[in-house]
C-alpha atoms as a PDB file:
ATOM      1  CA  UNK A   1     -24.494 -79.983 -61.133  1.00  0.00           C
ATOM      2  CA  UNK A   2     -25.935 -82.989 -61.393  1.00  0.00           C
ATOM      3  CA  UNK A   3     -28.496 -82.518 -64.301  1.00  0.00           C
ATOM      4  CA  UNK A   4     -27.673 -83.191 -67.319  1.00  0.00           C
ATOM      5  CA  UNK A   5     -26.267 -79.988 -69.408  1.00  0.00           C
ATOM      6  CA  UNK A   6     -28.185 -78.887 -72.361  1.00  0.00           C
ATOM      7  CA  UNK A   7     -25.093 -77.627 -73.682  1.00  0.00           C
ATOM      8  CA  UNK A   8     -21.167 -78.192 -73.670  1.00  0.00           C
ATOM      9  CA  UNK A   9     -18.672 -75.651 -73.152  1.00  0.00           C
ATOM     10  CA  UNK A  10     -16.282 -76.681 -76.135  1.00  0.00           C
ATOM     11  CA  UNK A  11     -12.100 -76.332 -74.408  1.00  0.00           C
ATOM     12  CA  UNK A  12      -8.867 -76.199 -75.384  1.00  0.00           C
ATOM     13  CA  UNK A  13      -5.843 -77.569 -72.750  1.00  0.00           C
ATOM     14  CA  UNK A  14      -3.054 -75.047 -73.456  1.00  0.00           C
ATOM     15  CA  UNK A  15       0.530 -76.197 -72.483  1.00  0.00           C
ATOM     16  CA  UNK A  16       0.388 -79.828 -71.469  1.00  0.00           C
ATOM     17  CA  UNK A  17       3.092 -80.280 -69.085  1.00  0.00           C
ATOM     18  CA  UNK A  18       2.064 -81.703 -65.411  1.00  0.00           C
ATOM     19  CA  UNK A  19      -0.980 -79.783 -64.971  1.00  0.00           C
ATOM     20  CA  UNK A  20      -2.447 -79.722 -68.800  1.00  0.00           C
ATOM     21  CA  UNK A  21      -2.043 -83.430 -68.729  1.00  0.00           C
ATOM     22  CA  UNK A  22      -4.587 -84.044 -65.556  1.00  0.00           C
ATOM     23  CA  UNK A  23      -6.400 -81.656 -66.851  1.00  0.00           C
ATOM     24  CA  UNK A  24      -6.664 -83.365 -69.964  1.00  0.00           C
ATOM     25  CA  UNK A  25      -7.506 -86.418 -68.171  1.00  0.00           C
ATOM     26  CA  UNK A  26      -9.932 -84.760 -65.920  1.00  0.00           C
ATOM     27  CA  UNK A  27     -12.132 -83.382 -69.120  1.00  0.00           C
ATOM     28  CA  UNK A  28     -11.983 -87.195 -70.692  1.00  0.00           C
ATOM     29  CA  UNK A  29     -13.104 -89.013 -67.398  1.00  0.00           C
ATOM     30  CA  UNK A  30     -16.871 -88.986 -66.960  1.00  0.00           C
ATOM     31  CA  UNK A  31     -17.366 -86.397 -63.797  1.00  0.00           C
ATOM     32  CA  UNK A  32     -20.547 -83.879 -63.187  1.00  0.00           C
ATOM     33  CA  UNK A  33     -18.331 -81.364 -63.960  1.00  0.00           C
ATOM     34  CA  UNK A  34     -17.072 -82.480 -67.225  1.00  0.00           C
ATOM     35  CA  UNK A  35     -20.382 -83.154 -68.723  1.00  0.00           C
ATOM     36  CA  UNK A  36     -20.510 -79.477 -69.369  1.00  0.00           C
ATOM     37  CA  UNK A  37     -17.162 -79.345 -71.023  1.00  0.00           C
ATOM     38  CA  UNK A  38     -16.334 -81.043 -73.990  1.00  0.00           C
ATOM     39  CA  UNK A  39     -12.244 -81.405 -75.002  1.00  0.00           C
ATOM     40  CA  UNK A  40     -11.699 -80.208 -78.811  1.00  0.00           C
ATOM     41  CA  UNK A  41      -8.091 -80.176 -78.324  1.00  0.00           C
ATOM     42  CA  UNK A  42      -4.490 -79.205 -77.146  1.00  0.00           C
ATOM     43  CA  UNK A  43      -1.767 -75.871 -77.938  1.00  0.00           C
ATOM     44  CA  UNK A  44       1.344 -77.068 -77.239  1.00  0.00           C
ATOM     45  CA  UNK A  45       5.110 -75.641 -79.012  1.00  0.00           C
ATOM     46  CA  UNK A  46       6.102 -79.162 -79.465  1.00  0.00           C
ATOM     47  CA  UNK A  47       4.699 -80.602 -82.313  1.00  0.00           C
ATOM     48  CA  UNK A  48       2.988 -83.509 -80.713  1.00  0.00           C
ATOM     49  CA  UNK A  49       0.272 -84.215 -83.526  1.00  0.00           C
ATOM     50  CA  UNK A  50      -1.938 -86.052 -80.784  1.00  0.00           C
ATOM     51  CA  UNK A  51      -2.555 -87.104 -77.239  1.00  0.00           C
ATOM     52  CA  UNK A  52      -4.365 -90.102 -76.413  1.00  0.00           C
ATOM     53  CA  UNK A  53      -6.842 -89.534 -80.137  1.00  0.00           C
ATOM     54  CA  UNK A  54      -6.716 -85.656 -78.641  1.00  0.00           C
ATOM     55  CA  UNK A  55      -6.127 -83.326 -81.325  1.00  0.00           C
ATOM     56  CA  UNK A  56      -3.154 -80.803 -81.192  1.00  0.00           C
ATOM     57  CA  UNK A  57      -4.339 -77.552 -82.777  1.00  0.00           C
ATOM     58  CA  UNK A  58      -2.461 -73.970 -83.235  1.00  0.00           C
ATOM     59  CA  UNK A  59      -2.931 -71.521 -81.508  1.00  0.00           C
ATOM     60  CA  UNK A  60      -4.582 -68.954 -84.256  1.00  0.00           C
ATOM     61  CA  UNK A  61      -6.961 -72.029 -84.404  1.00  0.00           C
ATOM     62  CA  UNK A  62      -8.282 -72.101 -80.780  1.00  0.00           C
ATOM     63  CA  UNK A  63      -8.302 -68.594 -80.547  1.00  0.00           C
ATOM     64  CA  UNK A  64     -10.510 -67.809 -84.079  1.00  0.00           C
ATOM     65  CA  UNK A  65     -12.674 -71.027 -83.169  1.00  0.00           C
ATOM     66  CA  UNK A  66     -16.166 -71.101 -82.622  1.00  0.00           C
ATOM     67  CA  UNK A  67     -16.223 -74.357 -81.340  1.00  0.00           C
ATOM     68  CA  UNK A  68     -13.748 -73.346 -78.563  1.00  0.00           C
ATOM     69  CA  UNK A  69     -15.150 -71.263 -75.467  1.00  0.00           C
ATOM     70  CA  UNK A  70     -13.195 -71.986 -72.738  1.00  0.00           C
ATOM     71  CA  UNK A  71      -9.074 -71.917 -72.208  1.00  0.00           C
ATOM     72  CA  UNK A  72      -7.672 -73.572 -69.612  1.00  0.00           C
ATOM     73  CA  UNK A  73      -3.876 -72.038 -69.503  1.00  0.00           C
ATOM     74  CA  UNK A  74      -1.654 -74.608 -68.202  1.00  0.00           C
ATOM     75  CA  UNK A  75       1.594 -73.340 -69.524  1.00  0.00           C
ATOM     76  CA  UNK A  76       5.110 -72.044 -67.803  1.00  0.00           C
ATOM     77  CA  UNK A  77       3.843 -68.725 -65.574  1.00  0.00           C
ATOM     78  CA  UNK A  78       6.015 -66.487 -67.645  1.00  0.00           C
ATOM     79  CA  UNK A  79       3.211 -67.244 -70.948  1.00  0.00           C
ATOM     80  CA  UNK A  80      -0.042 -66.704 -68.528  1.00  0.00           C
ATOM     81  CA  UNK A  81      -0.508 -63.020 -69.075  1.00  0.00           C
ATOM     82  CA  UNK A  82       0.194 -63.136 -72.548  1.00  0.00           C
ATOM     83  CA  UNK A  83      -2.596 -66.131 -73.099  1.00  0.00           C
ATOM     84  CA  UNK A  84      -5.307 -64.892 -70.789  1.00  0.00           C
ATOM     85  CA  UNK A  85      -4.875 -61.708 -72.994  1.00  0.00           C
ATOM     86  CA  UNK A  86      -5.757 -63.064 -76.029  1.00  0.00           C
ATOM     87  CA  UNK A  87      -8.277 -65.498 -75.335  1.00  0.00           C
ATOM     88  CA  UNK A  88     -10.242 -63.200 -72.908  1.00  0.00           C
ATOM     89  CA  UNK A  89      -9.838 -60.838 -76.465  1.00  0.00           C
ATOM     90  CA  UNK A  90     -11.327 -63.888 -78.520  1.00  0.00           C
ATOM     91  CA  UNK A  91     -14.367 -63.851 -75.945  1.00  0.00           C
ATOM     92  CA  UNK A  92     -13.180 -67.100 -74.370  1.00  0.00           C
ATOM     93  CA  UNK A  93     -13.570 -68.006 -70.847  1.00  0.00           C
ATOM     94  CA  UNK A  94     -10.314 -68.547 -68.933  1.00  0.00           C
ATOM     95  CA  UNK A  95      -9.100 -71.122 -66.202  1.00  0.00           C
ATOM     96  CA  UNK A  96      -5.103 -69.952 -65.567  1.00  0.00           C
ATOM     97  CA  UNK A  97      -2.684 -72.460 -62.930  1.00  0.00           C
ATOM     98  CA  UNK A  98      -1.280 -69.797 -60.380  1.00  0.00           C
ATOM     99  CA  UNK A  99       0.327 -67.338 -60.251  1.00  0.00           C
ATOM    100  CA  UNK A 100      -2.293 -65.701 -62.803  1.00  0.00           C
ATOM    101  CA  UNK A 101       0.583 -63.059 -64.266  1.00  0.00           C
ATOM    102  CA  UNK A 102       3.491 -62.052 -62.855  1.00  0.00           C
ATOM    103  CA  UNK A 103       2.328 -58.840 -61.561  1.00  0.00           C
ATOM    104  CA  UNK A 104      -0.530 -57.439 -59.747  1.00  0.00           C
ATOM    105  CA  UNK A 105      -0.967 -54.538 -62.370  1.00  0.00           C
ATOM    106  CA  UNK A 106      -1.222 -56.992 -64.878  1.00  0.00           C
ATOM    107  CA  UNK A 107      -3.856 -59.184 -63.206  1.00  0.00           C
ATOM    108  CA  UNK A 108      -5.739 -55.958 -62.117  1.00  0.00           C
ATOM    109  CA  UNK A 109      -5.731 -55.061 -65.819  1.00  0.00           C
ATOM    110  CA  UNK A 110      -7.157 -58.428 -67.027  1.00  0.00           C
ATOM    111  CA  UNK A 111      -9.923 -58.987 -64.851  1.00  0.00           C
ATOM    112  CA  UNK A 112     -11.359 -55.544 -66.158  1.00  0.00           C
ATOM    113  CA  UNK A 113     -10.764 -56.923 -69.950  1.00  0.00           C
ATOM    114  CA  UNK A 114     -12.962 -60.670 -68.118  1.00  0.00           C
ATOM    115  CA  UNK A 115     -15.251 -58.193 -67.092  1.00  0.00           C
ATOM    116  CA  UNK A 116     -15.741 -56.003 -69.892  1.00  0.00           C
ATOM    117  CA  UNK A 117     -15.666 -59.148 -72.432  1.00  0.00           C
ATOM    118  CA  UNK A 118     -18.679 -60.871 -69.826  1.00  0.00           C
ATOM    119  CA  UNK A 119     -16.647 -63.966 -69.334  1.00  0.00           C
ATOM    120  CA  UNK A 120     -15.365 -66.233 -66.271  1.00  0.00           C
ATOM    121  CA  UNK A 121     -11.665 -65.571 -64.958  1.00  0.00           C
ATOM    122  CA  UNK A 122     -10.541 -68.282 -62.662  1.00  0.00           C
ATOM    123  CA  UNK A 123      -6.932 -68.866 -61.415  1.00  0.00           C
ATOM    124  CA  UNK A 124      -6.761 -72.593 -59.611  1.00  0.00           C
ATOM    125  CA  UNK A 125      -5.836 -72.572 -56.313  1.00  0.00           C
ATOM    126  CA  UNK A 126      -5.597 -76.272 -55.896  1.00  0.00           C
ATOM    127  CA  UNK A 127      -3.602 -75.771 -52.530  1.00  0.00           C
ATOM    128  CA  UNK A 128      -6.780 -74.174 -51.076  1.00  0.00           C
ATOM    129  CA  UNK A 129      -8.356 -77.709 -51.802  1.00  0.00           C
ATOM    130  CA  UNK A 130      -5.728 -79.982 -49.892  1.00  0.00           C
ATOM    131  CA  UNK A 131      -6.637 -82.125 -47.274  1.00  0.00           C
ATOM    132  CA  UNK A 132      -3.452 -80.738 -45.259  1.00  0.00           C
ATOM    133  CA  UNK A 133      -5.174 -76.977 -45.450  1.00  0.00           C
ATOM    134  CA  UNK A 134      -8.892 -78.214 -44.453  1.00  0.00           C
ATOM    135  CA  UNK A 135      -7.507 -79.537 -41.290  1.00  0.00           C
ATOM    136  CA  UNK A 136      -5.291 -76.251 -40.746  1.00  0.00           C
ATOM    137  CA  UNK A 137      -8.353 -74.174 -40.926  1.00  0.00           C
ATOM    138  CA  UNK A 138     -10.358 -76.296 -38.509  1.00  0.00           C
ATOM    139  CA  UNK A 139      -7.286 -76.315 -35.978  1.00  0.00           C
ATOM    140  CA  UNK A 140      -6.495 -72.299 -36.558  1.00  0.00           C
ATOM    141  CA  UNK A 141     -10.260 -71.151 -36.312  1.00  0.00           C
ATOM    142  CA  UNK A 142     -11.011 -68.802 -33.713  1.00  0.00           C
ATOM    143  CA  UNK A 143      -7.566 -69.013 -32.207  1.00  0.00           C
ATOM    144  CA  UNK A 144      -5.241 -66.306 -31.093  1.00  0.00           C
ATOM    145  CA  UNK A 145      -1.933 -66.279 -33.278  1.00  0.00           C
ATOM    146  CA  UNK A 146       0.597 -65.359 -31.441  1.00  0.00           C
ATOM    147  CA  UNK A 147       3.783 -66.106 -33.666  1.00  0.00           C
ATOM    148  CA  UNK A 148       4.209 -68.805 -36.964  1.00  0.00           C
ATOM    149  CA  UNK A 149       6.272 -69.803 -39.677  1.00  0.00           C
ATOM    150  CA  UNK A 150       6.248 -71.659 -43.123  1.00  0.00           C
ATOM    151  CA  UNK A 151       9.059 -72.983 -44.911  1.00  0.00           C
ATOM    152  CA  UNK A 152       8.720 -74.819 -48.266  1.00  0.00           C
ATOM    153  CA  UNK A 153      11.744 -76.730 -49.247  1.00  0.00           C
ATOM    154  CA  UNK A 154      12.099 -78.048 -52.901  1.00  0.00           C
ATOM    155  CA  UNK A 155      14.527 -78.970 -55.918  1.00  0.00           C
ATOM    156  CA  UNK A 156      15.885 -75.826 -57.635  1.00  0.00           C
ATOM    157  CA  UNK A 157      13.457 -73.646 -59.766  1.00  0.00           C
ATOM    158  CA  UNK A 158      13.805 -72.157 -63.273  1.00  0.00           C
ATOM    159  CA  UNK A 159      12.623 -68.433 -62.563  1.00  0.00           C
ATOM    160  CA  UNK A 160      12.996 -67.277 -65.755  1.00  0.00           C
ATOM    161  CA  UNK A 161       9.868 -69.740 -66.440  1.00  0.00           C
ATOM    162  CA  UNK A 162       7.982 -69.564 -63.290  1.00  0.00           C
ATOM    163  CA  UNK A 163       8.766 -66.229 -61.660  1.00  0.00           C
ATOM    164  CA  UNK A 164      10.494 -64.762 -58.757  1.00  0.00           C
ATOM    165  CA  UNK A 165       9.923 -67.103 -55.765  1.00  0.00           C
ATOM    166  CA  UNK A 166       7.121 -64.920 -53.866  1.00  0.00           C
ATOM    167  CA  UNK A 167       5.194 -65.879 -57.628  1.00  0.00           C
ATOM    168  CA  UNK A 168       6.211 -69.394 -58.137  1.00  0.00           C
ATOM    169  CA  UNK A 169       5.413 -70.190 -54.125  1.00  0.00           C
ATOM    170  CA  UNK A 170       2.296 -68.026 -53.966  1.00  0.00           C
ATOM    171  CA  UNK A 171       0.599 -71.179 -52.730  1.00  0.00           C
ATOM    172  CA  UNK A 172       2.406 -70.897 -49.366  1.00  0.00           C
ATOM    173  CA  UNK A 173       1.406 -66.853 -49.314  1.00  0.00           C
ATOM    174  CA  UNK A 174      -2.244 -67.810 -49.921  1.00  0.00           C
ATOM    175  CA  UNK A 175      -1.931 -70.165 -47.431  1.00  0.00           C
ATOM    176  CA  UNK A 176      -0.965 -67.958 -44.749  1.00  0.00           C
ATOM    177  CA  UNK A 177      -3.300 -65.037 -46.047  1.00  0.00           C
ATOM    178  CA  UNK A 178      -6.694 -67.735 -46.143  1.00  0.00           C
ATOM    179  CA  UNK A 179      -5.721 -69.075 -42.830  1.00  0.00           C
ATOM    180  CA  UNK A 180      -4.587 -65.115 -40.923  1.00  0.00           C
ATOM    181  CA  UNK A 181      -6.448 -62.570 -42.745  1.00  0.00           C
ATOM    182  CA  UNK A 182      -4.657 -60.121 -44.855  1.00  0.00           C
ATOM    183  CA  UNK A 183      -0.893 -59.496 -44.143  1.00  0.00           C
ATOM    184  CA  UNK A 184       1.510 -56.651 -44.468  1.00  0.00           C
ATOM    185  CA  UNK A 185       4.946 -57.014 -45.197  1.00  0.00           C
ATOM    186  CA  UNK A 186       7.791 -56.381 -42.982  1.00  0.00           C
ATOM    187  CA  UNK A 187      11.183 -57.228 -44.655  1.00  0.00           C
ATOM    188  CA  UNK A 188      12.253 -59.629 -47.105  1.00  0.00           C
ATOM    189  CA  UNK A 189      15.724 -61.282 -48.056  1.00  0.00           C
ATOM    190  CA  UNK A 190      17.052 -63.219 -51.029  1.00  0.00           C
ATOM    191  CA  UNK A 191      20.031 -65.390 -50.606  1.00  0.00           C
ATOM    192  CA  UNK A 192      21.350 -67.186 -54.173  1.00  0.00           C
ATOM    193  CA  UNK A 193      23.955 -69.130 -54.914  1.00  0.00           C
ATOM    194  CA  UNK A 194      23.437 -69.245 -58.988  1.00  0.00           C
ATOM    195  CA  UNK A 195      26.081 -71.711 -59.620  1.00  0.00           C
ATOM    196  CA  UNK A 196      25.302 -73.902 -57.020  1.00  0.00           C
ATOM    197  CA  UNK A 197      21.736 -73.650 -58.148  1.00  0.00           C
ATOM    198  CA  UNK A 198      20.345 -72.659 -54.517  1.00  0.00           C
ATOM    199  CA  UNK A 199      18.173 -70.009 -53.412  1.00  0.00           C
ATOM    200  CA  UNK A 200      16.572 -69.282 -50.122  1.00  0.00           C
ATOM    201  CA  UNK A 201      13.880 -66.464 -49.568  1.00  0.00           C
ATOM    202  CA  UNK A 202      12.894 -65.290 -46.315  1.00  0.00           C
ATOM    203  CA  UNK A 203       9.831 -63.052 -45.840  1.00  0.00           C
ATOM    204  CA  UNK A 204       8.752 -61.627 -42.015  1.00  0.00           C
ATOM    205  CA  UNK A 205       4.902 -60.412 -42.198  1.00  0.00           C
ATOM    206  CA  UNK A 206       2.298 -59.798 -39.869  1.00  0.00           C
ATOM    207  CA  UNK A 207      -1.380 -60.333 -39.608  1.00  0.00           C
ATOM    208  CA  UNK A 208      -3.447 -57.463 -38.792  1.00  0.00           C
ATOM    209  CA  UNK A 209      -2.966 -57.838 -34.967  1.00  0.00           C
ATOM    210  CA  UNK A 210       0.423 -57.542 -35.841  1.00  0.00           C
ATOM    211  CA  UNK A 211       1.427 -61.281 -35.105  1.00  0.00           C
ATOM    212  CA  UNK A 212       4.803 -62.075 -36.696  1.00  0.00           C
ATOM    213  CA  UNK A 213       5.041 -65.119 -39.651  1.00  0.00           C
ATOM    214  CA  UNK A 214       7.809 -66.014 -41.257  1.00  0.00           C
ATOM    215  CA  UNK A 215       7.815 -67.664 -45.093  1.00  0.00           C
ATOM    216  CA  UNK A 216      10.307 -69.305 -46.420  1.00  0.00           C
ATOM    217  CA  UNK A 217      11.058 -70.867 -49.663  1.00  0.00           C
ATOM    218  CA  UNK A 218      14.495 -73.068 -49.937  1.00  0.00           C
ATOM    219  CA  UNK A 219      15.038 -74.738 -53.544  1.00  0.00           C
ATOM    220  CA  UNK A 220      18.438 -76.197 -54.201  1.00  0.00           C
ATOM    221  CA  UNK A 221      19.604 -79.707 -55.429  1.00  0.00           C
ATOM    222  CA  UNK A 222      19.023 -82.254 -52.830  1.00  0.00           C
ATOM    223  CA  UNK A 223      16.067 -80.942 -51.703  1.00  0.00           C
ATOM    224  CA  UNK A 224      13.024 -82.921 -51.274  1.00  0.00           C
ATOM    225  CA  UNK A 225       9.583 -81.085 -51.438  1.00  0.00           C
ATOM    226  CA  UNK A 226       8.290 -80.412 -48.347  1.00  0.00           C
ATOM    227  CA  UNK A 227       6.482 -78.012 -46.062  1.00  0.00           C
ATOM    228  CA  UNK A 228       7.130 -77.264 -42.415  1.00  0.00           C
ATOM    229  CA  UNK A 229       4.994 -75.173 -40.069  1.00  0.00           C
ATOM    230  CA  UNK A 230       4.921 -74.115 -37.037  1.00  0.00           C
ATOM    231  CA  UNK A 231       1.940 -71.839 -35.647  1.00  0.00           C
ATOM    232  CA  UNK A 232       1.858 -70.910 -31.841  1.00  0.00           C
ATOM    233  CA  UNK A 233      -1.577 -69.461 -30.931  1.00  0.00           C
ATOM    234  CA  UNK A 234      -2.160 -68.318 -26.939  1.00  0.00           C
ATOM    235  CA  UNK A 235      -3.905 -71.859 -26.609  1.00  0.00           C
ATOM    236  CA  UNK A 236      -1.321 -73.823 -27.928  1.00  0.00           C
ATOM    237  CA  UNK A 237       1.346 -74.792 -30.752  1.00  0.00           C
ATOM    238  CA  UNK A 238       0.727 -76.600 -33.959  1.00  0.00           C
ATOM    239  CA  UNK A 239       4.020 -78.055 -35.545  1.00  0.00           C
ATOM    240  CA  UNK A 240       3.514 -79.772 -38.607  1.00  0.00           C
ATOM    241  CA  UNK A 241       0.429 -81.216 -40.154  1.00  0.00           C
ATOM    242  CA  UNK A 242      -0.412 -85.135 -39.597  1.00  0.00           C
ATOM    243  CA  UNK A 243      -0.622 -87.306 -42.756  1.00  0.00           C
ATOM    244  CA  UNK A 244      -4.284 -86.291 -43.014  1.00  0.00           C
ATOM    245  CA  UNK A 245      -4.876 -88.365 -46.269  1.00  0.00           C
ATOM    246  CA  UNK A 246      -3.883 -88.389 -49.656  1.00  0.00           C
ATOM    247  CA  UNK A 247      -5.048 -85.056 -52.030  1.00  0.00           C
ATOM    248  CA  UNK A 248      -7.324 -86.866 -54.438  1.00  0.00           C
ATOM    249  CA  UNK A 249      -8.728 -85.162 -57.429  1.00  0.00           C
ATOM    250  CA  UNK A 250      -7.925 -81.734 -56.525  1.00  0.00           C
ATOM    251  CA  UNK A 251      -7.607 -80.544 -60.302  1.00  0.00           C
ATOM    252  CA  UNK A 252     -11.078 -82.051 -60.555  1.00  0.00           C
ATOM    253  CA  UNK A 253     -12.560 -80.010 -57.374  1.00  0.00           C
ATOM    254  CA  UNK A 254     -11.225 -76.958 -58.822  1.00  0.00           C
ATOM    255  CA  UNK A 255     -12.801 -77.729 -62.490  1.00  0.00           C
ATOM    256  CA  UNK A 256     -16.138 -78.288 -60.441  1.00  0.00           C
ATOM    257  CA  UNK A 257     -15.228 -74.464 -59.177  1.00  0.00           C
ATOM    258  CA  UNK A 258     -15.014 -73.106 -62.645  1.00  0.00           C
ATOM    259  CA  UNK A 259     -18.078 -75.126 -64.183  1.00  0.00           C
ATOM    260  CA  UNK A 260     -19.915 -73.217 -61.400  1.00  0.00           C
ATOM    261  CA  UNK A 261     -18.592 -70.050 -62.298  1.00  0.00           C
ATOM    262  CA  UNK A 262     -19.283 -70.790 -66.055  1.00  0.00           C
ATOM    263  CA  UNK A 263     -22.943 -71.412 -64.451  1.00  0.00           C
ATOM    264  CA  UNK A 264     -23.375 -68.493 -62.765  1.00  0.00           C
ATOM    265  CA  UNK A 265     -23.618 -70.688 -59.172  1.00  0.00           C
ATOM    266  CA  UNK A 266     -21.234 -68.544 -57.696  1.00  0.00           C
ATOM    267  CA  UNK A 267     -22.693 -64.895 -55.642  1.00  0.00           C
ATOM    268  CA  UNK A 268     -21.042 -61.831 -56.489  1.00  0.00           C
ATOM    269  CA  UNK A 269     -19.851 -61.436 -53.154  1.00  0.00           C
ATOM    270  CA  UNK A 270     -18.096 -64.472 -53.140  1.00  0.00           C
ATOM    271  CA  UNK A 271     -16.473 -63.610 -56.423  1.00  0.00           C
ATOM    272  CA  UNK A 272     -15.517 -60.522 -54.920  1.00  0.00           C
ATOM    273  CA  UNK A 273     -14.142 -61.716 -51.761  1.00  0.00           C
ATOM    274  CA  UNK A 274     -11.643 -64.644 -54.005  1.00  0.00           C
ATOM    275  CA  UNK A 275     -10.964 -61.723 -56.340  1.00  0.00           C
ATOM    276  CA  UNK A 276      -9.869 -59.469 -52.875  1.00  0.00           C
ATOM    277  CA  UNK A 277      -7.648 -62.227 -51.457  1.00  0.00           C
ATOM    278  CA  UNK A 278      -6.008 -63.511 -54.965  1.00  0.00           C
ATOM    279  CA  UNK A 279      -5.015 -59.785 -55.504  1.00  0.00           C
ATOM    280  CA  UNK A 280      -3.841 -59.181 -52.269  1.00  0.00           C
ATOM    281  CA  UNK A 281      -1.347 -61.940 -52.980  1.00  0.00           C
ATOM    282  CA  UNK A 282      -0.160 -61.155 -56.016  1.00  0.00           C
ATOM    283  CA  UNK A 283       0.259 -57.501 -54.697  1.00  0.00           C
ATOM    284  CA  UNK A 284       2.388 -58.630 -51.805  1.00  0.00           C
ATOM    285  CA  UNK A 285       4.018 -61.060 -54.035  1.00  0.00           C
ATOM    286  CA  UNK A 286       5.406 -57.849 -56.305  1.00  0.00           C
ATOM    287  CA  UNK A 287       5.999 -56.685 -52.824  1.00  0.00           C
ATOM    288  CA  UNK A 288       8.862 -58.934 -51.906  1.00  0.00           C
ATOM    289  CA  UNK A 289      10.219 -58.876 -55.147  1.00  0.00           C
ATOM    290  CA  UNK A 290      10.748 -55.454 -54.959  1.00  0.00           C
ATOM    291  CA  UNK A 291      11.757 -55.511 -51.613  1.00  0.00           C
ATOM    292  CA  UNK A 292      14.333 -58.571 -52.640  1.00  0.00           C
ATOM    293  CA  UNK A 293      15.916 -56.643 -55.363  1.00  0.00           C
ATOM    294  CA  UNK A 294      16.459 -53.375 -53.612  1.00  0.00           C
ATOM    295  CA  UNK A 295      18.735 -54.477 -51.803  1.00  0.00           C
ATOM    296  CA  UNK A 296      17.407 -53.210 -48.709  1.00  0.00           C
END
């Protein structure tokens, strides 16, 4: 990536909450992967006229522009579907936060519209790019699993914005699926306290071998953010991961990712294989959330 691009992918940053803003950021700051990408402006449903001399343009606008080939969706997960839809219709590119929609029939159905239209679908998966998970691959590689858990602790979540907790934690599922393989689901439980604000969501799957993990996502006030894991392999136990560093630019890595994929630097079977694993997520995301509200 380092030569310099004969052309610039022209982008719009829609929704500029957390994420849109270091996006935003990232496309300004001079980095090989922004060369190719040039910032023409923002969506947002405030009215917020401008960002830093960025532009804030409507909607119809970015989608009927020329100028604009890329979307990067940074918006509450409850909007994603909706906006990959139309841009992907526009014959824009897309870059979507996780989860990509809030169903895996929906996703399915929008990466045959990517395909169809010829144009790059990428959902970031910035937790895949952590220092934390690098060292948890290079400790779990080759080893036996014999048992493990994950529990992700956290403030209390607006669903109705971000999606039943197997959605809005499907960082911890992909996690556990990039590190173990595929996984099947056991059981799953949901335990809410709506006026307290608390929630707690326990999920028992195993790996392929049939080695038990259990996920857990705990949001309530009072909660700090924080993850706690335990893996026991027939070699030896892992608890927790050592401060391994801080997680710099990992919005950046992951536009270096898409830039790639705008490229065509990425094989098909490694498209194929990130497709496979970001589906099986979502799929066993839909899973518990069925399983959750059944009752069972």
């Amino acid at each position: 990536m380092n030569t310099e691009p004969e052309r610039k992918f022209g982008v719009v940053v829609v929704g500029v909450g957390r994420a849109g803003s270091v996006r935003m950021r990232d496309l300004r700051n001079p980095h090989p992967s922004s060369a190719f990408l040039k910032l023409i402006g923002f969506v947002s449903r405030r009215e917020l006229g401008s960002i830093d001399g960025v532009q804030q343009i409507s909607l119809e606008d970015a989608l009927s522009s020329q100028e604009v080939e890329v979307a990067y969706i940074c918006s509450e997960s409850s909007s994603h579907e909706d906006y990959i839809r139309q841009f992907l219709n526009a014959g824009k590119h897309v870059l979507v936060e996780y989860p990509m929609t809030l169903s895996l029939v929906a996703a399915q159905a929008l990466w045959e519209l990517a395909a169809q239209k010829g144009k790059v679908l990428h959902e970031e998966h910035v937790e895949l790019l952590m220092e934390e998970f690098a060292f948890l691959k290079k400790e779990v590689v080759g080893k036996d699993l014999l048992k493990g858990s994950l529990l992700f602790t956290a403030g209390p979540l607006e669903e109705e914005r971000f999606g039943f907790p197997a959605f809005s934690g499907i960082s911890r599922l992909t996690w556990l699926v990039s590190l173990f393989g595929e996984l099947s689901l056991v059981s799953a439980t949901l335990e809410e306290r709506k006026e307290d604000q608390y929630m707690k969501m326990t999920v028992c799957l195993e790996t392929e071998k049939k080695s038990p993990l259990t996920w857990i996502e705990e949001k309530g006030p009072g909660l700090k953010r924080n993850r706690y894991l335990s893996f026991h392999f027939k070699s030896g136990s892992l608890e927790n991961v050592p401060n391994v560093g801080i997680n710099k630019n990992i919005f950046l890595k992951d536009q270096n990712i898409f830039v790639q994929k705008l490229l065509g630097q990425f094989s098909e079977k490694e498209l194929a294989a990130e497709k496979k694993r970001i589906l099986h997520c979502l799929g066993l995301a839909e899973e518990i959330q069925k399983y959750c509200c059944s009752g069972k």
